[in-house]
C-alpha atoms as a PDB file:
ATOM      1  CA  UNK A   1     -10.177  18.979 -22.639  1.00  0.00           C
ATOM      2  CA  UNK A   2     -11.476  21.928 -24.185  1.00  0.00           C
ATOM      3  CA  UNK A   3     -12.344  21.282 -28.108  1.00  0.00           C
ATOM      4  CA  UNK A   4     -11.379  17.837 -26.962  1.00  0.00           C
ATOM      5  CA  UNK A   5      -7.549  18.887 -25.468  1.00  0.00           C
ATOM      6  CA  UNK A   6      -6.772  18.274 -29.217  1.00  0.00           C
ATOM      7  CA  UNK A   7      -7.742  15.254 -29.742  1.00  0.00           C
ATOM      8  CA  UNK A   8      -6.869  14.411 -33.385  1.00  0.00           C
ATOM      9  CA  UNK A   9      -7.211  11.147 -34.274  1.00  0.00           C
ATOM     10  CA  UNK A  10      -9.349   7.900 -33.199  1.00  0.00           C
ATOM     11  CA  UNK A  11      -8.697   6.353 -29.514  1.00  0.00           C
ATOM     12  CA  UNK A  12      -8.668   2.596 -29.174  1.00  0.00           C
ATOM     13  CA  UNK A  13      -9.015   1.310 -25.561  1.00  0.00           C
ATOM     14  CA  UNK A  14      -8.200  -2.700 -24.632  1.00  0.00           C
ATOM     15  CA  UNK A  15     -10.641  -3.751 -21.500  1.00  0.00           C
ATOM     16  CA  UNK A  16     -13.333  -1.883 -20.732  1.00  0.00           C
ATOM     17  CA  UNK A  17     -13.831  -3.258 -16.800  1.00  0.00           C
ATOM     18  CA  UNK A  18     -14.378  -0.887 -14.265  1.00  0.00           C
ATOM     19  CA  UNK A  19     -11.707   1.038 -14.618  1.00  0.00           C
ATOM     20  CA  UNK A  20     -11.484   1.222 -18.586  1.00  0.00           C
ATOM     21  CA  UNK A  21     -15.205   2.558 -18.221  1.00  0.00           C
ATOM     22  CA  UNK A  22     -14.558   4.818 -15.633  1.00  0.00           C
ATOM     23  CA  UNK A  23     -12.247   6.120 -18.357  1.00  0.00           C
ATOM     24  CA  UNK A  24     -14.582   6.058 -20.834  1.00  0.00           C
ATOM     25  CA  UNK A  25     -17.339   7.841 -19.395  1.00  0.00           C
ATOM     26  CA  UNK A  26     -14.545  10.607 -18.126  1.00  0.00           C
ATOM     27  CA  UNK A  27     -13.710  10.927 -21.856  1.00  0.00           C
ATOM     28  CA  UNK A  28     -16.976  11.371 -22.899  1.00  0.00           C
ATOM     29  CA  UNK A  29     -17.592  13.855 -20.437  1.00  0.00           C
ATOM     30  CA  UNK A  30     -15.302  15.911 -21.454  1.00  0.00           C
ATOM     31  CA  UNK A  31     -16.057  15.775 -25.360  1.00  0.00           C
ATOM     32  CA  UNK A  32     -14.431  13.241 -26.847  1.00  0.00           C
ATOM     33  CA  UNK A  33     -16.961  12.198 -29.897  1.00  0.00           C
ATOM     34  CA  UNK A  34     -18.623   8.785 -29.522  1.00  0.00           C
ATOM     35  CA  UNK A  35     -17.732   8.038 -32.696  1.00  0.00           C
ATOM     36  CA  UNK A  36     -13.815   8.767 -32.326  1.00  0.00           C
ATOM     37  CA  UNK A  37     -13.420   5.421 -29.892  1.00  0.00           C
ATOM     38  CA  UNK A  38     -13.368   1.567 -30.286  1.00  0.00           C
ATOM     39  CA  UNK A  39     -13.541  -0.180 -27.057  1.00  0.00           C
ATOM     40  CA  UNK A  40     -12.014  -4.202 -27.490  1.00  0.00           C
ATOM     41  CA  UNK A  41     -13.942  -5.825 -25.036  1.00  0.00           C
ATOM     42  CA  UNK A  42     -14.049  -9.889 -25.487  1.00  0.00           C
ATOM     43  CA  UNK A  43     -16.734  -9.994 -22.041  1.00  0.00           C
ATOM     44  CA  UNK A  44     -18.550  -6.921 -22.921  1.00  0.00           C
ATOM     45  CA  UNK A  45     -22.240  -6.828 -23.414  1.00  0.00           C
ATOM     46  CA  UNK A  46     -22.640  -2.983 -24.499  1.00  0.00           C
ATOM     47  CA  UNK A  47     -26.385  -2.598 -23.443  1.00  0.00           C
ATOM     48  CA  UNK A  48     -25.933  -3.781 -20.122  1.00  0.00           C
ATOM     49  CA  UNK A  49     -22.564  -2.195 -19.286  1.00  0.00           C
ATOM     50  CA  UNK A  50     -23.789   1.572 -20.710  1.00  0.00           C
ATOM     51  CA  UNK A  51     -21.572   1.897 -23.132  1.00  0.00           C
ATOM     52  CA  UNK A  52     -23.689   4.796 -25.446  1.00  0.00           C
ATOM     53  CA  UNK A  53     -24.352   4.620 -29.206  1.00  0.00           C
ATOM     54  CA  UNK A  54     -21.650   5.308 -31.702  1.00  0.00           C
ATOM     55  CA  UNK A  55     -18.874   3.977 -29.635  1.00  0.00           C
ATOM     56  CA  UNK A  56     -17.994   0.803 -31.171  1.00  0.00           C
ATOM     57  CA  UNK A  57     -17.531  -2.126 -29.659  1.00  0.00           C
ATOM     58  CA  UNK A  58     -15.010  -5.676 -30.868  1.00  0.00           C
ATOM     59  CA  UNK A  59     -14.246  -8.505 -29.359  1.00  0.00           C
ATOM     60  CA  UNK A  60     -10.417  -8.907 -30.609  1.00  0.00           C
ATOM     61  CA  UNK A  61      -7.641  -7.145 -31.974  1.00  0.00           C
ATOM     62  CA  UNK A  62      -8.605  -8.881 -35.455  1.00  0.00           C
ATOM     63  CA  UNK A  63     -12.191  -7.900 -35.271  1.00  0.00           C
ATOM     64  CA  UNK A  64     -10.505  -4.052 -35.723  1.00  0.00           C
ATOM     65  CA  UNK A  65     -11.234  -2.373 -39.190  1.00  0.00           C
ATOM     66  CA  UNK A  66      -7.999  -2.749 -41.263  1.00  0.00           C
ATOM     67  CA  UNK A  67      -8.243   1.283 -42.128  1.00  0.00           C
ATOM     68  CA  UNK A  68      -8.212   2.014 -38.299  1.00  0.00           C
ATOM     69  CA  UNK A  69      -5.224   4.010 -37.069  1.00  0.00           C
ATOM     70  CA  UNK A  70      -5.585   4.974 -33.295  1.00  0.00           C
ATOM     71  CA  UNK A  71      -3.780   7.869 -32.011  1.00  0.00           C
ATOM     72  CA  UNK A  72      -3.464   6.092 -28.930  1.00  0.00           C
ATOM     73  CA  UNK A  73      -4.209   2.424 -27.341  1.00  0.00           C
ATOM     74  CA  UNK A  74      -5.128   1.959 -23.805  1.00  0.00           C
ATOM     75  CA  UNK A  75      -4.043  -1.264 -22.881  1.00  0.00           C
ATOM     76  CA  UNK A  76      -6.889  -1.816 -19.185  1.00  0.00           C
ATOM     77  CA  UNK A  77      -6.590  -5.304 -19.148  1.00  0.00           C
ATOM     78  CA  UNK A  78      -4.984  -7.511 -16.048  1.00  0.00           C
ATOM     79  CA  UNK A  79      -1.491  -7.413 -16.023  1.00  0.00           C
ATOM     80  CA  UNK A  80      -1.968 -11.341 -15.947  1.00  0.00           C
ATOM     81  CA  UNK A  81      -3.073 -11.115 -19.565  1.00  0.00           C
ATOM     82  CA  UNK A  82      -0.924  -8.432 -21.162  1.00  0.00           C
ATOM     83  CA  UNK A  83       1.616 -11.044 -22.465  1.00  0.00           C
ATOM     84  CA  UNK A  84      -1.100 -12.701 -24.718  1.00  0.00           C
ATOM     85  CA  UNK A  85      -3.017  -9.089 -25.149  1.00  0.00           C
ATOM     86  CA  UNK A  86      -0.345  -6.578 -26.254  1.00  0.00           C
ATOM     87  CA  UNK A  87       1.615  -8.463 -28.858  1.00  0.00           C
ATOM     88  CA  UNK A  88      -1.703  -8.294 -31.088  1.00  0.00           C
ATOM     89  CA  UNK A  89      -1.496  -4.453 -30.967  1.00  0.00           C
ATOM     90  CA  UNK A  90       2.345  -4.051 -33.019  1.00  0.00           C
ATOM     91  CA  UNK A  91       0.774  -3.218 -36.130  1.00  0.00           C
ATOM     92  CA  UNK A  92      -0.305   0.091 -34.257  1.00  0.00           C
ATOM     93  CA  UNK A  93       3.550   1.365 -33.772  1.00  0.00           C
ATOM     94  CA  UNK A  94       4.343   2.057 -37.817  1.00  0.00           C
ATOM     95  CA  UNK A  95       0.945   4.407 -37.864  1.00  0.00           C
ATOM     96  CA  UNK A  96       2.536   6.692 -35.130  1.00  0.00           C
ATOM     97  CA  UNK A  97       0.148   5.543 -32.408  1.00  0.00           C
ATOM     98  CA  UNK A  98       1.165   6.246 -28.405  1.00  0.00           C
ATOM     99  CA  UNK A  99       0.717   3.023 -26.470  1.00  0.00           C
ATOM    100  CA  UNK A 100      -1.151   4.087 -22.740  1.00  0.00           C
ATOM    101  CA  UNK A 101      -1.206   0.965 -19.936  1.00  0.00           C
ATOM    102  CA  UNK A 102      -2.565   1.437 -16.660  1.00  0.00           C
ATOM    103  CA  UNK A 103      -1.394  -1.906 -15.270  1.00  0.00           C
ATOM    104  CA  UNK A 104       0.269  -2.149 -12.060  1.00  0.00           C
ATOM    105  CA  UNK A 105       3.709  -3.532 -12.034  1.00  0.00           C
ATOM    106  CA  UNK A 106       3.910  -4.102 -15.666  1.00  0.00           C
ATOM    107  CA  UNK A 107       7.123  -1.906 -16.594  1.00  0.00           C
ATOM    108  CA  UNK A 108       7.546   0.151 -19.908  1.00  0.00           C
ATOM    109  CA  UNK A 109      10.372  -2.247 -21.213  1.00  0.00           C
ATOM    110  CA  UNK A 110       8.116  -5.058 -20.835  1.00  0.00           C
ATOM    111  CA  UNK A 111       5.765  -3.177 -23.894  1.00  0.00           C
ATOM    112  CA  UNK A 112       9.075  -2.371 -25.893  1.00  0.00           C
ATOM    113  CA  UNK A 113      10.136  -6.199 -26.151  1.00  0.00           C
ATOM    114  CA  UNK A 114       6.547  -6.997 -27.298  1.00  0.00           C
ATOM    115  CA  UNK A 115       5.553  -3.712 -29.266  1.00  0.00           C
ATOM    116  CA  UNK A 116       9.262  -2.794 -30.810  1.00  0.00           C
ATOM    117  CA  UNK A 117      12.132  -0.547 -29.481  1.00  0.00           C
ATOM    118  CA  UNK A 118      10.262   2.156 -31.315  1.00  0.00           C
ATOM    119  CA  UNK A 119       7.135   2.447 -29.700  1.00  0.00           C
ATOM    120  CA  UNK A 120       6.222   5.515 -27.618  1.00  0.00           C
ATOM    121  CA  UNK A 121       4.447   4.092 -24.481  1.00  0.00           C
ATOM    122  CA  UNK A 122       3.322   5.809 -21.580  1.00  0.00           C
ATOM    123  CA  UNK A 123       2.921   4.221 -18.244  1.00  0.00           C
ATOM    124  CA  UNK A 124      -0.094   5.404 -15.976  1.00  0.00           C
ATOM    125  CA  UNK A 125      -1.157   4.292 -12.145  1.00  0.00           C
ATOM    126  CA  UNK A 126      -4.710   6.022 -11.626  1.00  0.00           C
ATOM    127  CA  UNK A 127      -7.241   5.089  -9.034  1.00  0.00           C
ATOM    128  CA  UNK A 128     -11.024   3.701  -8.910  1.00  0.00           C
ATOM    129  CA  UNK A 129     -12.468   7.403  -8.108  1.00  0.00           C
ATOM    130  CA  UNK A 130     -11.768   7.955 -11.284  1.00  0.00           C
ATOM    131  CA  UNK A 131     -15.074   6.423 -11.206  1.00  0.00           C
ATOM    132  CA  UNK A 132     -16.520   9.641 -10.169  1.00  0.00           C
ATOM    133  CA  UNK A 133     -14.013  11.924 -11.443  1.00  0.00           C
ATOM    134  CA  UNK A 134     -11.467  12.420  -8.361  1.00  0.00           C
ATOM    135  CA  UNK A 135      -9.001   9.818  -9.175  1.00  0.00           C
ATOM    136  CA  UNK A 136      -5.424  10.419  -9.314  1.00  0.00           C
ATOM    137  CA  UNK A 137      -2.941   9.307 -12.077  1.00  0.00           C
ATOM    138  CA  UNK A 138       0.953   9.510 -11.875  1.00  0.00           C
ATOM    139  CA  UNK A 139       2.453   9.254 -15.582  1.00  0.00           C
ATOM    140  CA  UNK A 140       5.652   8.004 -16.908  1.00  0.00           C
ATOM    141  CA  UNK A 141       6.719   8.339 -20.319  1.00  0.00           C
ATOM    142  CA  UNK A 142       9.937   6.674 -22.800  1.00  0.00           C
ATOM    143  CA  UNK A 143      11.727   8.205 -24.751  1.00  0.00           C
ATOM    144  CA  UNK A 144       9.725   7.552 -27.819  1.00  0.00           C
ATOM    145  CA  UNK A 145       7.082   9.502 -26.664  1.00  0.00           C
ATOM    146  CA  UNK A 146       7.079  13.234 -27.868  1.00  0.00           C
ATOM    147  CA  UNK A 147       5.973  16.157 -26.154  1.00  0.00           C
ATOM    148  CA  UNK A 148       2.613  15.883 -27.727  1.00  0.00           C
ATOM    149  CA  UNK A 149       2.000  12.005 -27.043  1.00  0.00           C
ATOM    150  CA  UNK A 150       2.523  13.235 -23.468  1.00  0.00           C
ATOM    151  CA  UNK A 151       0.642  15.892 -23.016  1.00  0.00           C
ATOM    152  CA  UNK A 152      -2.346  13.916 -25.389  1.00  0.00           C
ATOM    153  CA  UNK A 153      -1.697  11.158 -22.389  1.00  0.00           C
ATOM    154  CA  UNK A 154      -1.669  13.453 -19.593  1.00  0.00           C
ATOM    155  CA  UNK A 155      -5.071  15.070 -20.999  1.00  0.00           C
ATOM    156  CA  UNK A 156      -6.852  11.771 -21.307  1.00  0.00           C
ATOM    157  CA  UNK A 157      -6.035  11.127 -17.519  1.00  0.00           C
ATOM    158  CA  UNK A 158      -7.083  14.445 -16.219  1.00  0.00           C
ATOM    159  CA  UNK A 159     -10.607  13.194 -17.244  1.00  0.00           C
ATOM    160  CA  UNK A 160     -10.949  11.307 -14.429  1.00  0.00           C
ATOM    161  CA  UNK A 161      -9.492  13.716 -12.059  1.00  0.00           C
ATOM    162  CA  UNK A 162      -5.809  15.440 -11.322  1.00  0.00           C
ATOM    163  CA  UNK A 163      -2.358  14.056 -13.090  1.00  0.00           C
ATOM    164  CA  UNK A 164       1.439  14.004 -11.883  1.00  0.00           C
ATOM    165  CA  UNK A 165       4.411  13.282 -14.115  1.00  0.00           C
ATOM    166  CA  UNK A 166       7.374  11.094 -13.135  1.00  0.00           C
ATOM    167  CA  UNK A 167      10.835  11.303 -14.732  1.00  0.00           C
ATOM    168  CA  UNK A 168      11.495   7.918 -13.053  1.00  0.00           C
ATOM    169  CA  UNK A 169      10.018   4.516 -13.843  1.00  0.00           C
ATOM    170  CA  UNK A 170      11.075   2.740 -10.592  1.00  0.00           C
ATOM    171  CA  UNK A 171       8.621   5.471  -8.431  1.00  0.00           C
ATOM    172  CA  UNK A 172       5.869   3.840  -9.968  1.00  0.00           C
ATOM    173  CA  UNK A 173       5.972   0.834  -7.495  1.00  0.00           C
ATOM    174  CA  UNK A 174       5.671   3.698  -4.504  1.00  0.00           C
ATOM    175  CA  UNK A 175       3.169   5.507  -6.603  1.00  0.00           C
ATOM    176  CA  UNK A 176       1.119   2.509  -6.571  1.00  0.00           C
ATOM    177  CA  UNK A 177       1.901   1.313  -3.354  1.00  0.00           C
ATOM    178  CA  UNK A 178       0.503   5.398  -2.345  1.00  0.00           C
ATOM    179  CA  UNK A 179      -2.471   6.259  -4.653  1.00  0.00           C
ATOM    180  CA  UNK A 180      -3.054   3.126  -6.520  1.00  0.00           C
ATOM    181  CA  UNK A 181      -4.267   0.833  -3.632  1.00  0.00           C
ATOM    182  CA  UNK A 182      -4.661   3.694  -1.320  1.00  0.00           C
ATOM    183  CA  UNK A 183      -8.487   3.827  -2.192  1.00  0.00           C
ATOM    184  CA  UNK A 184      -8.612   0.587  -0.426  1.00  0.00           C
ATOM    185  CA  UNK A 185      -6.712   1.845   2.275  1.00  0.00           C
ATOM    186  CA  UNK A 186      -9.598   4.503   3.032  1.00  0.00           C
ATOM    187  CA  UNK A 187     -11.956   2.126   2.946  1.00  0.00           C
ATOM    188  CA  UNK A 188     -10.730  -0.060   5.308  1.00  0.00           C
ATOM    189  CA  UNK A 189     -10.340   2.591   7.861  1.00  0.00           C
ATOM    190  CA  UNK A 190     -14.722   3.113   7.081  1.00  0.00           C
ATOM    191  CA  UNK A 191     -14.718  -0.137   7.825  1.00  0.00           C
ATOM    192  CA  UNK A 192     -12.710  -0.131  11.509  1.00  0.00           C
ATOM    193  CA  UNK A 193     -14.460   3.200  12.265  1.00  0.00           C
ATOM    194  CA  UNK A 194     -17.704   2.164  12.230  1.00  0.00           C
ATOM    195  CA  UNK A 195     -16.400  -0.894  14.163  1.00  0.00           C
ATOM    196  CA  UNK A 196     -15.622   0.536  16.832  1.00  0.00           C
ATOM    197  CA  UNK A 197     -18.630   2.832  16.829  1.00  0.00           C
ATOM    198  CA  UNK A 198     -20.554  -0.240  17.235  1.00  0.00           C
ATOM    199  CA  UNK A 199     -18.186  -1.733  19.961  1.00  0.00           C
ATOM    200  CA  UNK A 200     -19.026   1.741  22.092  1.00  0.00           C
ATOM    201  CA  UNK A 201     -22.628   1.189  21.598  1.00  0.00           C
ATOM    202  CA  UNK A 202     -23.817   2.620  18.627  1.00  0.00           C
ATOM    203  CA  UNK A 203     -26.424   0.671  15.798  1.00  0.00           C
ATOM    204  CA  UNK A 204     -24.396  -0.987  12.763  1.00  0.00           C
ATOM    205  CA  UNK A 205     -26.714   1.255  10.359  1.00  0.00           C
ATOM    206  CA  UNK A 206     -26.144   4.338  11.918  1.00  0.00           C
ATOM    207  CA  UNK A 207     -21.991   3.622  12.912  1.00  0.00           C
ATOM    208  CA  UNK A 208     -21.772   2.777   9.359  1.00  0.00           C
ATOM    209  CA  UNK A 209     -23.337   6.008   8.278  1.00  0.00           C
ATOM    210  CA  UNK A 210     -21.162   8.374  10.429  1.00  0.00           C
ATOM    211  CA  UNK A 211     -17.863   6.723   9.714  1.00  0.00           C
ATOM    212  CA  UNK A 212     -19.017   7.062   5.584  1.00  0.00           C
ATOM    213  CA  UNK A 213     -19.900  10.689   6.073  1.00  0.00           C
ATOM    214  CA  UNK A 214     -16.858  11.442   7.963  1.00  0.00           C
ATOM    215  CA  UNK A 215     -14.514  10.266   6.070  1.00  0.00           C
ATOM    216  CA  UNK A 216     -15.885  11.561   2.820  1.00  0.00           C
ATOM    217  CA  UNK A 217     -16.383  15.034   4.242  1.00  0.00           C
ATOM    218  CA  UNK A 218     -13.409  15.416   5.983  1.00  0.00           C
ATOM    219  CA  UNK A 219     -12.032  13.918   2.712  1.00  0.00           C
ATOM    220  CA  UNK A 220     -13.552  16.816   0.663  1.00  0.00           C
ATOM    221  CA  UNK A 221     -12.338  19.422   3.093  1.00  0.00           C
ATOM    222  CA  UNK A 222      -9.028  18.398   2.647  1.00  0.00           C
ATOM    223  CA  UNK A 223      -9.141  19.364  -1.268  1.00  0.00           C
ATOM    224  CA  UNK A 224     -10.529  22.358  -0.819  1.00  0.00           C
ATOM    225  CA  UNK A 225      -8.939  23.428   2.312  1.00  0.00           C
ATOM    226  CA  UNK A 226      -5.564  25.938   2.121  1.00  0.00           C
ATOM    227  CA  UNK A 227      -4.488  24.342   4.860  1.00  0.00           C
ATOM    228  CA  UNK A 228      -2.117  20.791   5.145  1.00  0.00           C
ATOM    229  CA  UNK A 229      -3.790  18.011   6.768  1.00  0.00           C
ATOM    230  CA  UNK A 230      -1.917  18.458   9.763  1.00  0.00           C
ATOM    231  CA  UNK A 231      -3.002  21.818  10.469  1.00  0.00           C
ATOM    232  CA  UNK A 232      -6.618  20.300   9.396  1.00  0.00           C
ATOM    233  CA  UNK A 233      -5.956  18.111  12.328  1.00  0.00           C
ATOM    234  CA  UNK A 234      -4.617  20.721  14.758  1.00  0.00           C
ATOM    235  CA  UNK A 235      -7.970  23.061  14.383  1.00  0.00           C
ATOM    236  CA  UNK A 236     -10.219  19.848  15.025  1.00  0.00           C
ATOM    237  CA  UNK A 237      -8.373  19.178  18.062  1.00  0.00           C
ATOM    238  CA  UNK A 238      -9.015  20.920  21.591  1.00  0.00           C
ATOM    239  CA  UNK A 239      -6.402  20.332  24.258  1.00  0.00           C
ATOM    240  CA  UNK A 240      -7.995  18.122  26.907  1.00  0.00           C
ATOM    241  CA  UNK A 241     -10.245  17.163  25.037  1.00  0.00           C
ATOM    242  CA  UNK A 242     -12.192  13.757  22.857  1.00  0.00           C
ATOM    243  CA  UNK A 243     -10.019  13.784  19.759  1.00  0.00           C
ATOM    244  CA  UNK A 244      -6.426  14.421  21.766  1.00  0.00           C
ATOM    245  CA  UNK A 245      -7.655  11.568  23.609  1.00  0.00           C
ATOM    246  CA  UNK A 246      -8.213   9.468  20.769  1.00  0.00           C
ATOM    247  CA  UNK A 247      -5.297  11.343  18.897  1.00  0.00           C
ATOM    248  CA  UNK A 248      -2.608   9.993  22.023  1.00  0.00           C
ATOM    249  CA  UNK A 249      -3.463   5.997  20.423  1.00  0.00           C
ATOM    250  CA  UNK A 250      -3.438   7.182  17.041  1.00  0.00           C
ATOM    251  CA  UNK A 251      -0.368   9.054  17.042  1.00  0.00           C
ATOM    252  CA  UNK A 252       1.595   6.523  19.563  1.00  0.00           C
ATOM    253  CA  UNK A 253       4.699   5.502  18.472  1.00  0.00           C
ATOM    254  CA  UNK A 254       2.773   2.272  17.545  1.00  0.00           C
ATOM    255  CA  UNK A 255       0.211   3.869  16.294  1.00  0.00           C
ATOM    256  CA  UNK A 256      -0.926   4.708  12.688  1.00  0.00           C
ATOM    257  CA  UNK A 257       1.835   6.286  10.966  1.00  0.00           C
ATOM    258  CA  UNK A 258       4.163   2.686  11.350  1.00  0.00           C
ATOM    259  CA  UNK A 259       1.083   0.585  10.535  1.00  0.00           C
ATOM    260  CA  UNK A 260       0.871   2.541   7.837  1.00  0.00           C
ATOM    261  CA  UNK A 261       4.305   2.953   6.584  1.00  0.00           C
ATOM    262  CA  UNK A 262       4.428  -1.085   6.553  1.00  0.00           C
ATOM    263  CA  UNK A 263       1.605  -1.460   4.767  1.00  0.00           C
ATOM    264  CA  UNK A 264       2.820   0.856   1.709  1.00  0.00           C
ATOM    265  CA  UNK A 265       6.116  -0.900   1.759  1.00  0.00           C
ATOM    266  CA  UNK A 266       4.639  -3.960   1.098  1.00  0.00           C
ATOM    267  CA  UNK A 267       2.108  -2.950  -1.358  1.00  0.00           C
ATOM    268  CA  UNK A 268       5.644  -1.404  -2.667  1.00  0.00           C
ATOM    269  CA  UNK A 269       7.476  -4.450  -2.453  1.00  0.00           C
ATOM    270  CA  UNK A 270       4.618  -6.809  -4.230  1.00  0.00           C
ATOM    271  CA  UNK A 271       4.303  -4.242  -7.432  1.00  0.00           C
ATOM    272  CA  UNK A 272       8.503  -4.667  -7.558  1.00  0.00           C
ATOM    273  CA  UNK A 273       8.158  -8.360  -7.604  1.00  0.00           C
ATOM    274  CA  UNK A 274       5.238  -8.096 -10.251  1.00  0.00           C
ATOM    275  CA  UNK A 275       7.830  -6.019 -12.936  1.00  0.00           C
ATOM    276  CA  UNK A 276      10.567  -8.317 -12.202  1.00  0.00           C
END
């Protein structure tokens, strides 16, 4: 966000956990001024968490300055606690402000009934690299938002690392189901790799170490490589050899790709029952 992607007007972000700091610390990063945000953070003890000078810090929607007029609220609070959170935030709509949640399977109508028909909201699923600036956040917007609350939303999110746009709310569920708990998908897979590098022998320290390393590197490859990951796979693969060994349990036709297909339909199905 060059000049900060012009940014003209104060930013307001509700919950300030580990993923409303990630954003944070992306948007400061990139030039948003300290002194342009006010975090509402009931939990948050500033010193300890790292939030710097000049960004101010409330505990409640009625602890914000009555002359206050955000460009844009972040609602990054559990979706278990929007219904008592986002009603406090209404006043916002009549100064123009675009609303920006990043809960999972809280739908945009839900923010209309409590905010107004005339709100312009934007619905976001990133990730937790955004932690370290490779997250990645699919947007959805109503039709109250214009072009520029968009593209002010979309440049907030690229922050924290790349953006996609969907004209279609009821993607977000698959979105989710894809990038928004695929982090702990990856994980998981550190987890069973170094595993089973311990069930053929090796030290927990040192399995754990290769299995981290791998995946992160083969991970980083993959963004820079030209090449699609199954071509990524092809080159790494001899004929005869270790990994088409390995690659004949993987690729069974019980292997990963099922296993891994009904996993993301139920993460799908879950985030469908949450917006009902």
């Amino acid at each position: 966000m060059a000049d900060n992607g012009g940014f003209s007007g104060p930013l307001l972000l509700v919950g300030c956990g580990k993923m409303g700091g990630a954003l944070l610390g992306g948007w400061l990063d990139q030039g948003v001024a300290a002194d342009a945000m006010l975090v509402v953070e009931p939990t948050l003890d500033a010193a300890r968490s790292g939030v710097p000078a000049g960004v101010t810090v409330v505990a409640d929607a009625g602890d914000i300055p009555a002359d206050f007029a955000p460009a844009v609220v972040i609602f990054a609070v559990k979706p278990q606690v929007m219904a008592d959170v986002v009603p406090g935030y209404a006043r916002f709509v009549a100064d123009g402000a675009v609303f920006l949640s990043i809960a999972a399977g809280t739908p945009i109508r839900f923010f209309e009934s409590n905010l107004g028909a005339g709100a312009a909201v934007v619905r976001v699923m990133p990730n937790t690299p955004a932690a370290v600036r490779r997250g990645m956040s699919v947007l959805c917007a109503n039709s109250q938002a214009s072009a520029g609350q968009r593209d002010l939303c979309g440049d907030l999110m690229a922050a924290v690392g790349d953006t996609a746009w969907l004209s279609d709310e009821a993607l977000m569920d698959a979105v989710t189901a894809v990038s928004g708990s695929g982090p702990a998908y990856v994980f998981h897979l550190i987890e069973c790799l170094a595993q089973a590098g311990v069930e053929v022998g090796l030290e927990p320290e040192l399995a754990a170490r290769l299995a981290l390393q791998t995946v992160a590197g083969s991970g980083e490859l993959a963004r820079l490589s030209d090449d699609a990951a199954a071509q990524l796979r092809i080159n790494v693969t001899s004929p005869g050899g270790t990994t088409q060994a390995a690659l004949e349990i993987l690729m069974a036709k019980d292997g990963l790709q099922p296993l891994m297909t009904a996993a993301v339909r139920a993460a799908e199905k879950r985030g469908r029952e949450l917006g009902a």
